[in-house]
Protein backbone atom coordinates (compact mmCIF):
# COMPACT_ATOMS: atom_id res chain seq x y z
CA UNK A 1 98.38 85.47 212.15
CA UNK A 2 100.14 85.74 215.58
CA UNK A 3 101.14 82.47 215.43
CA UNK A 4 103.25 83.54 211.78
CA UNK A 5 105.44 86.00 214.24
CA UNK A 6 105.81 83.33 216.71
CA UNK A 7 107.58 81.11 214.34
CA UNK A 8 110.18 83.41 212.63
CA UNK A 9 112.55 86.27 214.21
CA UNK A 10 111.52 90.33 214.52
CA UNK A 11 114.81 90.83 212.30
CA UNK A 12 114.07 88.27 209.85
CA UNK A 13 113.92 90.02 206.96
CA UNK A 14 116.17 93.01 208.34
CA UNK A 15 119.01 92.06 206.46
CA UNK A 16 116.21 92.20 202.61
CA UNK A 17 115.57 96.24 203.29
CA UNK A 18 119.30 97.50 204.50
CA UNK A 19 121.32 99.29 201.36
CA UNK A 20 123.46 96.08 200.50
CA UNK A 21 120.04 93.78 200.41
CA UNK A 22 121.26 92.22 197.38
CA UNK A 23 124.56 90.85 198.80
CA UNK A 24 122.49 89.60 201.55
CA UNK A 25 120.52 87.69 199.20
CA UNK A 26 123.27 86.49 197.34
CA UNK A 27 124.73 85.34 200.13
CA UNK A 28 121.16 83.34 201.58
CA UNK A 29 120.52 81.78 198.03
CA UNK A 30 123.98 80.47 198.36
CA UNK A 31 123.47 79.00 201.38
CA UNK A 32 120.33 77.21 199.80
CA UNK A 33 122.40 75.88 197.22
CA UNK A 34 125.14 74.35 199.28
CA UNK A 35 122.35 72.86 201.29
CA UNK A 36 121.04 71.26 197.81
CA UNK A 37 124.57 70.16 197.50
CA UNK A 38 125.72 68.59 200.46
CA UNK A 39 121.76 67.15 201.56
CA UNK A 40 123.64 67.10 205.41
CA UNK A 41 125.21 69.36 208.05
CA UNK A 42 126.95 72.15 206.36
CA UNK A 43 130.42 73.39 208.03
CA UNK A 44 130.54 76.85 208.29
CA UNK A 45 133.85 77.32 206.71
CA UNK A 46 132.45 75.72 203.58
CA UNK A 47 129.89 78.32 203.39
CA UNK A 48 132.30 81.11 203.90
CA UNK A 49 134.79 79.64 201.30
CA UNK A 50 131.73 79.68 199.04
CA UNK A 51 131.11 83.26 199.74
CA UNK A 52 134.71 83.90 199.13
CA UNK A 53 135.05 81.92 195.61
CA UNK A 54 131.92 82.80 194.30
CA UNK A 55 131.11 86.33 195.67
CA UNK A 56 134.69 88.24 195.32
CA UNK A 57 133.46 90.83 192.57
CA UNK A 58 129.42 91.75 194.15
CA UNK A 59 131.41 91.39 197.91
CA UNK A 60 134.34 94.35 196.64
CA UNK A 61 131.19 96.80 197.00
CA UNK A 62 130.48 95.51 200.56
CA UNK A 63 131.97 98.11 203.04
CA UNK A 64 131.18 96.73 206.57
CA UNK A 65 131.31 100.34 207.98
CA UNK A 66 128.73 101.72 205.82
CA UNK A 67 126.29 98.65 206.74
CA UNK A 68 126.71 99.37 210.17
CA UNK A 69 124.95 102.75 210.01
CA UNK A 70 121.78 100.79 208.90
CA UNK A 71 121.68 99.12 212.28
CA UNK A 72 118.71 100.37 214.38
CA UNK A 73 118.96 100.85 218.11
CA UNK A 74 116.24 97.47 218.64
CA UNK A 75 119.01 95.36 216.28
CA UNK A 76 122.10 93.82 217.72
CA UNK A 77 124.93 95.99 216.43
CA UNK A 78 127.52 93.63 215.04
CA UNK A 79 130.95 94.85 215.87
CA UNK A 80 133.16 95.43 212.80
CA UNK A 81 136.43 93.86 213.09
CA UNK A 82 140.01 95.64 213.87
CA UNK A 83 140.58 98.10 210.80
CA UNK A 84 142.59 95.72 207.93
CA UNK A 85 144.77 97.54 205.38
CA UNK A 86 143.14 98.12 201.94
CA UNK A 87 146.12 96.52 200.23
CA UNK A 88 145.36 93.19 202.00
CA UNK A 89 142.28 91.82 200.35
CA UNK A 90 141.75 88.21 201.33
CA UNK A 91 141.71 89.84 204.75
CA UNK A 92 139.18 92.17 203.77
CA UNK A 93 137.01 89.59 202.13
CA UNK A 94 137.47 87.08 205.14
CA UNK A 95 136.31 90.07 207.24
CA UNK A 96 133.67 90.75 204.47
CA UNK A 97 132.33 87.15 204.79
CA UNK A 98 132.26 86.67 208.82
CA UNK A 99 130.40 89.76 208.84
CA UNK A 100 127.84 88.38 206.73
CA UNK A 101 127.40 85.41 208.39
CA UNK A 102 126.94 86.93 211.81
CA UNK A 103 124.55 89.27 210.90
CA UNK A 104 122.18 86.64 208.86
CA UNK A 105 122.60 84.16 212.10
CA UNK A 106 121.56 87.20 214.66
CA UNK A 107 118.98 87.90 212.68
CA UNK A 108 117.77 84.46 212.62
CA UNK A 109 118.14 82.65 209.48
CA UNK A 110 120.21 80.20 210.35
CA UNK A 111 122.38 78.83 213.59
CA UNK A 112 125.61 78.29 214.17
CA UNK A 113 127.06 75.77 216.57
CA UNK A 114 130.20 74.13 217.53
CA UNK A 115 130.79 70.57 218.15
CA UNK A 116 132.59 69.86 221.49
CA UNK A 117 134.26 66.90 219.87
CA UNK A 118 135.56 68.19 217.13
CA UNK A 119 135.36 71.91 217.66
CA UNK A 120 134.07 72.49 214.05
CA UNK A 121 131.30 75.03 213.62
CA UNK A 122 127.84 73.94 211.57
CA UNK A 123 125.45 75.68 210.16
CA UNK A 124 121.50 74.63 210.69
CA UNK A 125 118.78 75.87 208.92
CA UNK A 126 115.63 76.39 210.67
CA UNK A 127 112.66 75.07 208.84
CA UNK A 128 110.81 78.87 207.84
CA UNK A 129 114.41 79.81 206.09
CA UNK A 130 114.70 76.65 204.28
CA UNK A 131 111.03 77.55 202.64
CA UNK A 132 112.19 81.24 202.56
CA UNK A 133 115.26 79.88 200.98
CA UNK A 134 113.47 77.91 198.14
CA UNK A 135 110.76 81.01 197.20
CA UNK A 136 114.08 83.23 196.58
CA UNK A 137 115.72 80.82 194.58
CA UNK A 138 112.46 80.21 192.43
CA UNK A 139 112.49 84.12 192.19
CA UNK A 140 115.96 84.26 190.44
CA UNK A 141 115.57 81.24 189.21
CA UNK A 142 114.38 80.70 184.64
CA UNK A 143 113.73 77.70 185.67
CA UNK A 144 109.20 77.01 185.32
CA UNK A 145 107.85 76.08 188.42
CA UNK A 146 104.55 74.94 186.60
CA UNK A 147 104.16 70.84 186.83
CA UNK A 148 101.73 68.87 184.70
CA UNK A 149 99.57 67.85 187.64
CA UNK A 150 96.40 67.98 185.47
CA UNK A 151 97.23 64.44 183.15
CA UNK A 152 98.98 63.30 186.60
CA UNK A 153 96.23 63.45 188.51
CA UNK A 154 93.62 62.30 185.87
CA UNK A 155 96.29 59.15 185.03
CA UNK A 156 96.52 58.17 189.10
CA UNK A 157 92.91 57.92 189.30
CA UNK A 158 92.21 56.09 186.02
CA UNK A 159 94.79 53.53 187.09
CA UNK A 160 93.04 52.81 190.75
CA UNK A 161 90.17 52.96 188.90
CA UNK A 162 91.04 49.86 186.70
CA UNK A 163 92.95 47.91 189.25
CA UNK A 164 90.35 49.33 192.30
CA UNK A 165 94.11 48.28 194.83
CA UNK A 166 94.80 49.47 198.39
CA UNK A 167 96.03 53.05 197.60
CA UNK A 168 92.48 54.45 195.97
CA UNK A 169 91.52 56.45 198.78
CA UNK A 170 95.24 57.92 198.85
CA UNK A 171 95.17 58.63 195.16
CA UNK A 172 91.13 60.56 195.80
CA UNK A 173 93.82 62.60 198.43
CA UNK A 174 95.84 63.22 196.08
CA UNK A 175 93.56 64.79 193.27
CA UNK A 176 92.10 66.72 195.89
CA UNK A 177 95.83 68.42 196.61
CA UNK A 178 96.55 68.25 193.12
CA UNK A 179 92.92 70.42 192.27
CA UNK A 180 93.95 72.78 194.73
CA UNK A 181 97.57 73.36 193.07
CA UNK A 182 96.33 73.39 189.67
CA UNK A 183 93.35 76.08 190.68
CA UNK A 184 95.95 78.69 192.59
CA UNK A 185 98.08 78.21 189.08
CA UNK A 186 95.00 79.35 186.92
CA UNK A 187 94.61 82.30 189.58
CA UNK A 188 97.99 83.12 188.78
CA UNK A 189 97.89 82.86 185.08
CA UNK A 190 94.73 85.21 185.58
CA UNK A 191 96.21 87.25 187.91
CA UNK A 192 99.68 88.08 185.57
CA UNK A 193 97.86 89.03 182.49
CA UNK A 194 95.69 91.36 183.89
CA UNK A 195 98.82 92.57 185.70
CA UNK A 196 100.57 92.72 182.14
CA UNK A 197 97.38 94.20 180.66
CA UNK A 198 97.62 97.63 183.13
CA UNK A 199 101.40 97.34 182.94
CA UNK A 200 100.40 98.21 179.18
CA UNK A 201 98.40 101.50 179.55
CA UNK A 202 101.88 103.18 180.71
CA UNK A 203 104.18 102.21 178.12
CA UNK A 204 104.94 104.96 175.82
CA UNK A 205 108.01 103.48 174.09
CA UNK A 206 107.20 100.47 171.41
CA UNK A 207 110.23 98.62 172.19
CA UNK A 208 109.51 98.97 175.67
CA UNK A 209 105.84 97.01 174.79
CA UNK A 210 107.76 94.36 173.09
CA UNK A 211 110.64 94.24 175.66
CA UNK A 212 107.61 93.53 177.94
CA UNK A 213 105.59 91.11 175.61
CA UNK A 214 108.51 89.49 174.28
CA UNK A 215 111.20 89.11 177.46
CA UNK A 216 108.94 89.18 180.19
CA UNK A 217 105.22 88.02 179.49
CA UNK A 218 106.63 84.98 176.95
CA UNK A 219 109.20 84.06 179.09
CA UNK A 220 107.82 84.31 182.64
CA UNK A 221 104.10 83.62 182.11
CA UNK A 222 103.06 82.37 178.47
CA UNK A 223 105.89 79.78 178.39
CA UNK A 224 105.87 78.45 181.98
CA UNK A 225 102.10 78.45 182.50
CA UNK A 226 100.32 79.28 179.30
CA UNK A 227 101.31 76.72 177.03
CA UNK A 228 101.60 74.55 179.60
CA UNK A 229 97.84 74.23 180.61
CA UNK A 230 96.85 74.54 176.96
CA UNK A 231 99.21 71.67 175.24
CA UNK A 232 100.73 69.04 176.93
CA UNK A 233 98.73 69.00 180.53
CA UNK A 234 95.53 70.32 178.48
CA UNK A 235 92.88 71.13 181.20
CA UNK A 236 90.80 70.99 178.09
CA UNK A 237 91.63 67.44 177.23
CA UNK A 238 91.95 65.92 180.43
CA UNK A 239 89.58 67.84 183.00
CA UNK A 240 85.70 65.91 181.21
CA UNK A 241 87.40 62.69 182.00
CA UNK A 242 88.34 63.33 184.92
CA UNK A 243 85.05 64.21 186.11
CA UNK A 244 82.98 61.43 184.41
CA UNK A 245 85.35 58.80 186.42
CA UNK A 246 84.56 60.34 189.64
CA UNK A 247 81.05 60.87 188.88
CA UNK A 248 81.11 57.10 187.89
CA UNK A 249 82.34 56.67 191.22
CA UNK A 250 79.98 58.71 193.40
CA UNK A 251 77.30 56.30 191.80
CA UNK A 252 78.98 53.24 192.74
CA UNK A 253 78.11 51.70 196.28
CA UNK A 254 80.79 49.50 195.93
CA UNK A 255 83.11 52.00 195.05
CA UNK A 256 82.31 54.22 198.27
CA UNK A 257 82.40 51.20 200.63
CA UNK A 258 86.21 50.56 199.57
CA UNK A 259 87.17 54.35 199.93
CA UNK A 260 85.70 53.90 203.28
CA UNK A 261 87.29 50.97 204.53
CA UNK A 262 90.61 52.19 203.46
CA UNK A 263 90.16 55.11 204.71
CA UNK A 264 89.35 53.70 208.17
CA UNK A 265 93.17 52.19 208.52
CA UNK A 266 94.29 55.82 208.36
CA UNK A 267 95.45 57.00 211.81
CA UNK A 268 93.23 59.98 211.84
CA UNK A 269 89.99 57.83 210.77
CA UNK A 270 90.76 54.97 213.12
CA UNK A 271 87.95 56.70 216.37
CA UNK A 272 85.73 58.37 213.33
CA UNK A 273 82.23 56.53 212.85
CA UNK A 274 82.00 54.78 209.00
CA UNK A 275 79.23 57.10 208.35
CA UNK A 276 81.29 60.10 209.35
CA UNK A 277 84.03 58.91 207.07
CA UNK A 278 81.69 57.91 204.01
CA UNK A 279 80.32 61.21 204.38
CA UNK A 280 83.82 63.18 203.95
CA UNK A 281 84.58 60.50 200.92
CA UNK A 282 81.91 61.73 198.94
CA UNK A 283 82.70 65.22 199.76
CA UNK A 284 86.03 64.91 198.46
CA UNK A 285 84.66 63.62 195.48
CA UNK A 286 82.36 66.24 195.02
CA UNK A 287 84.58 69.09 195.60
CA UNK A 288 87.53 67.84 192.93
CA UNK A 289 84.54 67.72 190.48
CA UNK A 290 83.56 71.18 190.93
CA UNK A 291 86.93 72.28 190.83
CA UNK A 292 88.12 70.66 187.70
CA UNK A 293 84.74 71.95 186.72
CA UNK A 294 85.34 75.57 187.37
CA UNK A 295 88.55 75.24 185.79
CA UNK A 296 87.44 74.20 182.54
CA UNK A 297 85.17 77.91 182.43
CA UNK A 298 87.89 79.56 183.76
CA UNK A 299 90.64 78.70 180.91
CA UNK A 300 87.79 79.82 178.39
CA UNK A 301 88.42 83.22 179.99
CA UNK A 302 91.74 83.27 180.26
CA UNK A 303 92.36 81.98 176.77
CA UNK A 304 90.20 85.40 175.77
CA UNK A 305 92.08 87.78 178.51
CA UNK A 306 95.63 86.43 176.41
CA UNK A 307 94.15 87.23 173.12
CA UNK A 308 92.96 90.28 174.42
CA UNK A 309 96.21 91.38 175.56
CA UNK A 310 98.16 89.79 172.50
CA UNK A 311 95.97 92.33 170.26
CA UNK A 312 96.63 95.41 173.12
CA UNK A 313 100.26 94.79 172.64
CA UNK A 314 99.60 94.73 168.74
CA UNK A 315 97.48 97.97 168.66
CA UNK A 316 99.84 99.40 171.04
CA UNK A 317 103.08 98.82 169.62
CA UNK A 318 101.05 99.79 165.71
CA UNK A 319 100.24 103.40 167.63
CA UNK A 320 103.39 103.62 169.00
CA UNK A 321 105.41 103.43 166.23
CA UNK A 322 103.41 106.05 164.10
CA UNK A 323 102.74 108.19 166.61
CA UNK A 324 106.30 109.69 167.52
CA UNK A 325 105.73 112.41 170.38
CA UNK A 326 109.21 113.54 170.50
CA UNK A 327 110.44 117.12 168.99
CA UNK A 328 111.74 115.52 166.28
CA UNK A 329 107.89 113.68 165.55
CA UNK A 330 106.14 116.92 165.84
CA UNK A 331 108.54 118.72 163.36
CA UNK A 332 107.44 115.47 160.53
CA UNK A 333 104.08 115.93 161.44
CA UNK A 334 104.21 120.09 160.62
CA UNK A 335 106.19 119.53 157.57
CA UNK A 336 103.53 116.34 156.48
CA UNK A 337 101.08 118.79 157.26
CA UNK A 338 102.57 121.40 154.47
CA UNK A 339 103.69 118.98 151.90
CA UNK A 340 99.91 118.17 151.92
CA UNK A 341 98.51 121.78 151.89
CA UNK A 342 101.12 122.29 148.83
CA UNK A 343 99.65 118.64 146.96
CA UNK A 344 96.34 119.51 147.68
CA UNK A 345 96.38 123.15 146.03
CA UNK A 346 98.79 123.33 143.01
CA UNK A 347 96.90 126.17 141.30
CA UNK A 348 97.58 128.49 145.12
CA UNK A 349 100.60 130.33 145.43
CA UNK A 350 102.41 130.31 148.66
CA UNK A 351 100.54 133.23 150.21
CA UNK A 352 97.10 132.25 149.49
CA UNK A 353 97.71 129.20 151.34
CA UNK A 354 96.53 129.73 155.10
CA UNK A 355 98.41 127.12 156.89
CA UNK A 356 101.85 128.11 154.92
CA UNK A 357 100.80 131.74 155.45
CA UNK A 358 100.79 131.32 159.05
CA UNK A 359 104.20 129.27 158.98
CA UNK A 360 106.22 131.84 157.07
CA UNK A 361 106.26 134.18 159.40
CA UNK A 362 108.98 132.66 160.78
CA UNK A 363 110.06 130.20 158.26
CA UNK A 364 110.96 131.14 154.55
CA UNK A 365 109.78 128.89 152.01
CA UNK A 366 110.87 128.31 148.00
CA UNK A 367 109.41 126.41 145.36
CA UNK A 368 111.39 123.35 144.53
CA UNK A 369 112.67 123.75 140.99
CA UNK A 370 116.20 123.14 138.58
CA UNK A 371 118.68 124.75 136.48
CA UNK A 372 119.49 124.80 132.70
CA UNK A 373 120.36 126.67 130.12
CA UNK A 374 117.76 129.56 130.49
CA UNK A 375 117.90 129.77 133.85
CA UNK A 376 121.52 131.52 134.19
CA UNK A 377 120.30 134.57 131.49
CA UNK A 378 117.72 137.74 131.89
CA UNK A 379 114.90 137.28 132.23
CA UNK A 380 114.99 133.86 134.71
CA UNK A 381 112.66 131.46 133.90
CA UNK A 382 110.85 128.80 136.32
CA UNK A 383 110.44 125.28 134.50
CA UNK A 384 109.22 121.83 135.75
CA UNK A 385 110.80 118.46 135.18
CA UNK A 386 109.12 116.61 132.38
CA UNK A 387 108.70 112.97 131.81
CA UNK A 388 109.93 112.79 128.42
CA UNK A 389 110.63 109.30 126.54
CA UNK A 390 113.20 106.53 127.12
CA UNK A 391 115.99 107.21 124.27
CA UNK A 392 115.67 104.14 121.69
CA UNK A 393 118.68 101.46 121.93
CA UNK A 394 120.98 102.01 118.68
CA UNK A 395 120.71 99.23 116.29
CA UNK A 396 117.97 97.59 116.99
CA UNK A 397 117.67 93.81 116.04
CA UNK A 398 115.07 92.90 114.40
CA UNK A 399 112.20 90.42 115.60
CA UNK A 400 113.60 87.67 113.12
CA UNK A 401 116.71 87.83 114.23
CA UNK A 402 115.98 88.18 117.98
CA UNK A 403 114.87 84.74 117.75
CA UNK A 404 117.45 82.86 115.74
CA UNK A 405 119.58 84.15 118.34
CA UNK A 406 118.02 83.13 121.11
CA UNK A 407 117.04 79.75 119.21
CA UNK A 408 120.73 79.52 118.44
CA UNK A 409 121.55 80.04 121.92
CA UNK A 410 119.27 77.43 123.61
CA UNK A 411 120.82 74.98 121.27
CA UNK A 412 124.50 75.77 122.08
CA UNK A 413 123.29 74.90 125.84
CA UNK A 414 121.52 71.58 124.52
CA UNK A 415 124.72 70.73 122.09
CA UNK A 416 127.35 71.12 125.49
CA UNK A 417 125.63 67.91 126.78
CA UNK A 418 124.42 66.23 123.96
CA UNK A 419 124.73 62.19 123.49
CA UNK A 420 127.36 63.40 121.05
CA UNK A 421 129.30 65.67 122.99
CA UNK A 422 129.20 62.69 125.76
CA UNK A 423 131.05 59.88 123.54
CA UNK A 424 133.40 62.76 122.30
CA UNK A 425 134.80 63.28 125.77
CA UNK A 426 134.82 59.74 126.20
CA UNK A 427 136.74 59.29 123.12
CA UNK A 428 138.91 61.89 123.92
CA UNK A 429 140.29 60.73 127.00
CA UNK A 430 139.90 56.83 126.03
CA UNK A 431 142.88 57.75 123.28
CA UNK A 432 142.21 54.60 121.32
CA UNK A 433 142.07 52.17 124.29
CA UNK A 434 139.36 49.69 124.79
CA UNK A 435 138.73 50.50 128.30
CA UNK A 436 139.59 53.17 130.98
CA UNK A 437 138.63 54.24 134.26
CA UNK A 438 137.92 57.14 136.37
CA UNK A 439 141.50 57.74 137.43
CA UNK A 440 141.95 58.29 133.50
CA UNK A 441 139.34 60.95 132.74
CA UNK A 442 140.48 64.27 132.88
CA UNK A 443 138.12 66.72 134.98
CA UNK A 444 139.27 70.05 134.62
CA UNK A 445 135.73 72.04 134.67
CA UNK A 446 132.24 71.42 135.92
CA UNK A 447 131.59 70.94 132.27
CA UNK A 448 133.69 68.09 132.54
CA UNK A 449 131.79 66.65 135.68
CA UNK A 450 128.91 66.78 134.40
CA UNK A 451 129.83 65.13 131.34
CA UNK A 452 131.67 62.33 133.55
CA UNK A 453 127.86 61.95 134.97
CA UNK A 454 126.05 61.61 131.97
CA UNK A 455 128.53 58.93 130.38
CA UNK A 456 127.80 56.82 133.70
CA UNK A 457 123.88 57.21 133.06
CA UNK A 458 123.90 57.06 129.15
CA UNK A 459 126.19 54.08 129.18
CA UNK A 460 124.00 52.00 132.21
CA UNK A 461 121.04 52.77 130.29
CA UNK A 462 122.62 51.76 126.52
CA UNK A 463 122.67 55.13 125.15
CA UNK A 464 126.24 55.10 124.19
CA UNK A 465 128.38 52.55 122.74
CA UNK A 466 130.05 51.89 126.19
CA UNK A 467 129.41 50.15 129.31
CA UNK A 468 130.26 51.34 132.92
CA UNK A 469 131.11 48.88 135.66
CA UNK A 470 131.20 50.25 138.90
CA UNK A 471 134.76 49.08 140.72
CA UNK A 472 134.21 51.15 144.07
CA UNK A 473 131.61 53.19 145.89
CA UNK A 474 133.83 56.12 146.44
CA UNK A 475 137.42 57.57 145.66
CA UNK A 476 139.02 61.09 146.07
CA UNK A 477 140.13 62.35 142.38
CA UNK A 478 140.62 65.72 141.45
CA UNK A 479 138.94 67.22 144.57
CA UNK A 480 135.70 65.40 143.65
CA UNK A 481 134.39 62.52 145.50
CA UNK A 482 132.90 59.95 143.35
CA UNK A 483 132.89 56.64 142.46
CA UNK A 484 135.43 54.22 140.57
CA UNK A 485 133.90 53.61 137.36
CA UNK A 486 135.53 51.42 134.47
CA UNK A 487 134.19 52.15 130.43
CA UNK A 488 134.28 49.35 127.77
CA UNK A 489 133.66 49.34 124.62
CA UNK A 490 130.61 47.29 123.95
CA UNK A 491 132.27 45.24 121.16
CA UNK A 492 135.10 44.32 123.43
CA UNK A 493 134.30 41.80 126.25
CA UNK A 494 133.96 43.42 129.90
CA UNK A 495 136.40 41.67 132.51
């Protein structure tokens, strides 16, 4: 633990707990993205142009002043420049921006040096801030962080098992790393449901419990680690194989002797004894089968801790919802309470009702009634609404006639598209000709269209006394796209 303090600055993280932390970070998870950028030395006036062009609206609530009061006596003050007028702002933000950058390089997340040849100041990034760096971008990041190490690592190892190469005993070190990272991301899926699951028990708004199921548990956990693990890189699917091929090779002599002897030409193995080495081989082996076999029991709980909360969030949202515990929730729930005293006892008047008894005291209440002709005169008379029955429809048709009509009807919907009604509109726009084509047909309606339809189809198949070459596949006529069809009568010859 000492040795953590050793490595990074007292004032590290000085800067994350002052009143304008959030600039602070803004302005370190920029520098961790020009670093991404440029992959080299970084020029300090780059950063601070970055600062400039991309933090102008969170830097205008910067006041360098106000910052300064958070310095403690055991941090360096950093001495605010001469006072700038408020009318000059790219003054103010320059003055903004070198602030910033002093502070974060006293405190010790980054250094700044000049080059005697040049005299241009760069910007170096120790190695603890560039890890710092890439946790606080993950943070803000939406990006998952979850990788499908589980079919990687169970393909690497099925591949050296078939070709049995030079890299084997890497690719054992690298299932072994891989277990490891694949474990601490089942603790974490663990972890953030039962985290969600408590977050639960103080939510007292339902669209707070689906703000939380929905925006937050979906997007953070179920989607990046979740799904994940249960689909694609299936610990499930791919975890038995992966232990049957390394049990296969714990049996294997052979096997063991080439992990061994590869493992030898490693630097660190090259003064450790064969048996020493053979020894930590089948320990590795041994230890990324009871991992992959713990994880396999593991998911079985967790896939019952995410139903379990699924159904919380159900029941809680369900309780929620009818369970209103403002003023105006209580008042329904009093006035339910009467409407169901009243229901319940229609032969009780008012009074000899307890719970209305007790309520009219300071509430009056009437019986719900309506006004007609009696009610205006002496004496006043209370009536009910009655159910009485529908008024008959005048002239009623009689059964006999209702269906000719509706007979007569069906067929005027058969006659509009009728073989006959097909060669008439033929006929009618042929106008004695022997032949015409789709430019000469007249398509007013949809009527018509479908009638230009049916002549194609009755005529291909023989129906009608015409036939229909097709000229062209499609044309633009009358704000219909179709195609170029010529009709012949069948006792002229078709050219």
């Amino acid at each position: 633990m000492t040795r953590l303090f050793e490595k990074i600055p007292e004032d590290l993280f000085a800067p994350l707990s002052r009143k304008y932390k959030s600039i602070y970070a803004f302005a370190l998870i920029s520098l961790y993205h020009l670093l991404r950028l440029y992959k080299t030395d970084i020029k300090k006036t780059d950063y601070s142009n970055l600062l400039k062009s991309q933090g102008e609206e969170i830097l205008s609530l910067f006041n360098v002043e106000t910052d300064r009061l958070d310095d403690h006596d055991d941090i360096e003050k950093i001495d605010a420049e001469s006072t700038i007028p408020l009318d000059n702002t790219e003054a103010l933000l320059s003055q903004k921006v070198n602030y910033i950058i002093r502070k974060l390089s006293r405190c010790g997340w980054f250094i700044i040096s000049k080059n005697p040849k040049n005299n241009v100041e760069y910007v170096y990034i120790p190695a603890y801030s560039i890890q710092l760096l890439k946790i606080m971008d993950d943070l803000t990041s939406d990006i998952g962080s979850y990788l499908p190490l589980v079919h990687q690592t169970y393909a690497e190892l099925k591949m050296e098992d078939e070709k049995e190469d030079d890299y084997m005993y890497r690719s054992l070190l690298n299932a072994r790393q891989n277990a490891d990272s694949i474990e601490m991301s089942v603790v974490l899926l663990r972890q953030q449901i039962c985290v969600f699951g408590n977050r639960l028990t103080s939510v007292l708004d339902p669209n707070q419990a689906l703000k939380q199921h929905f925006d937050e548990y979906r997007v953070d956990i179920s989607d990046k680690y979740y799904h994940p693990m249960k689909t694609f890189d299936s610990l499930g699917l791919y975890s038995q194989p992966t232990i049957k091929l390394l049990s296969n090779w714990l049996k294997s002599e052979r096997i063991i002797t080439l992990l061994v002897r590869e493992a030898k030409t490693e630097p660190l193995n090259r003064t450790v004894e064969e048996a020493t080495i053979a020894k930590n081989v089948i320990k590795t082996i041994q230890e990324v089968i009871d991992i992959f076999s713990r994880l396999t029991s593991s998911f079985n709980e967790i896939d019952s801790a995410n139903a379990n909360y699924t159904e919380a969030v159900q029941r809680k949202v369900n309780y929620l919802s009818s369970n209103d515990k403002t003023v105006k929730g209580k008042i329904d729930r009093i006035i339910l309470a009467l409407a169901n005293e009243i229901k319940n006892n229609p032969a009780l008047k008012y009074e000899e009702m307890p719970l209305l008894e007790k309520a009219s005291d300071s509430i009056s209440f009437y019986r719900q009634g309506y006004v007609d002709s009696s009610s205006l005169t002496m004496p006043f008379r209370r009536g009910e609404i009655e159910e009485g029955e529908p008024l008959p429809l005048e002239d009623e048709i009689p059964f006999d006639e209702q269906t000719e009509l509706m007979n007569q009807v069906f067929d005027n919907e058969l006659n509009r598209f009728s073989d006959r009604a097909i060669t008439e509109f033929i006929e009618e726009n042929m106008q004695g000709k022997d032949e015409i084509t789709t430019y000469d047909v007249n398509i007013y309606s949809t009527d018509q269209l479908v009638l230009m339809i049916l002549g194609i189809l009755k005529a291909n198949l023989g129906i009608i006394p015409y036939v229909a070459t097709k000229l062209e596949d499609r044309i633009d006529y009358d704000g219909y796209y179709m195609p170029l069809y010529k009709f012949t009568r069948r006792n002229k010859s078709v050219r």
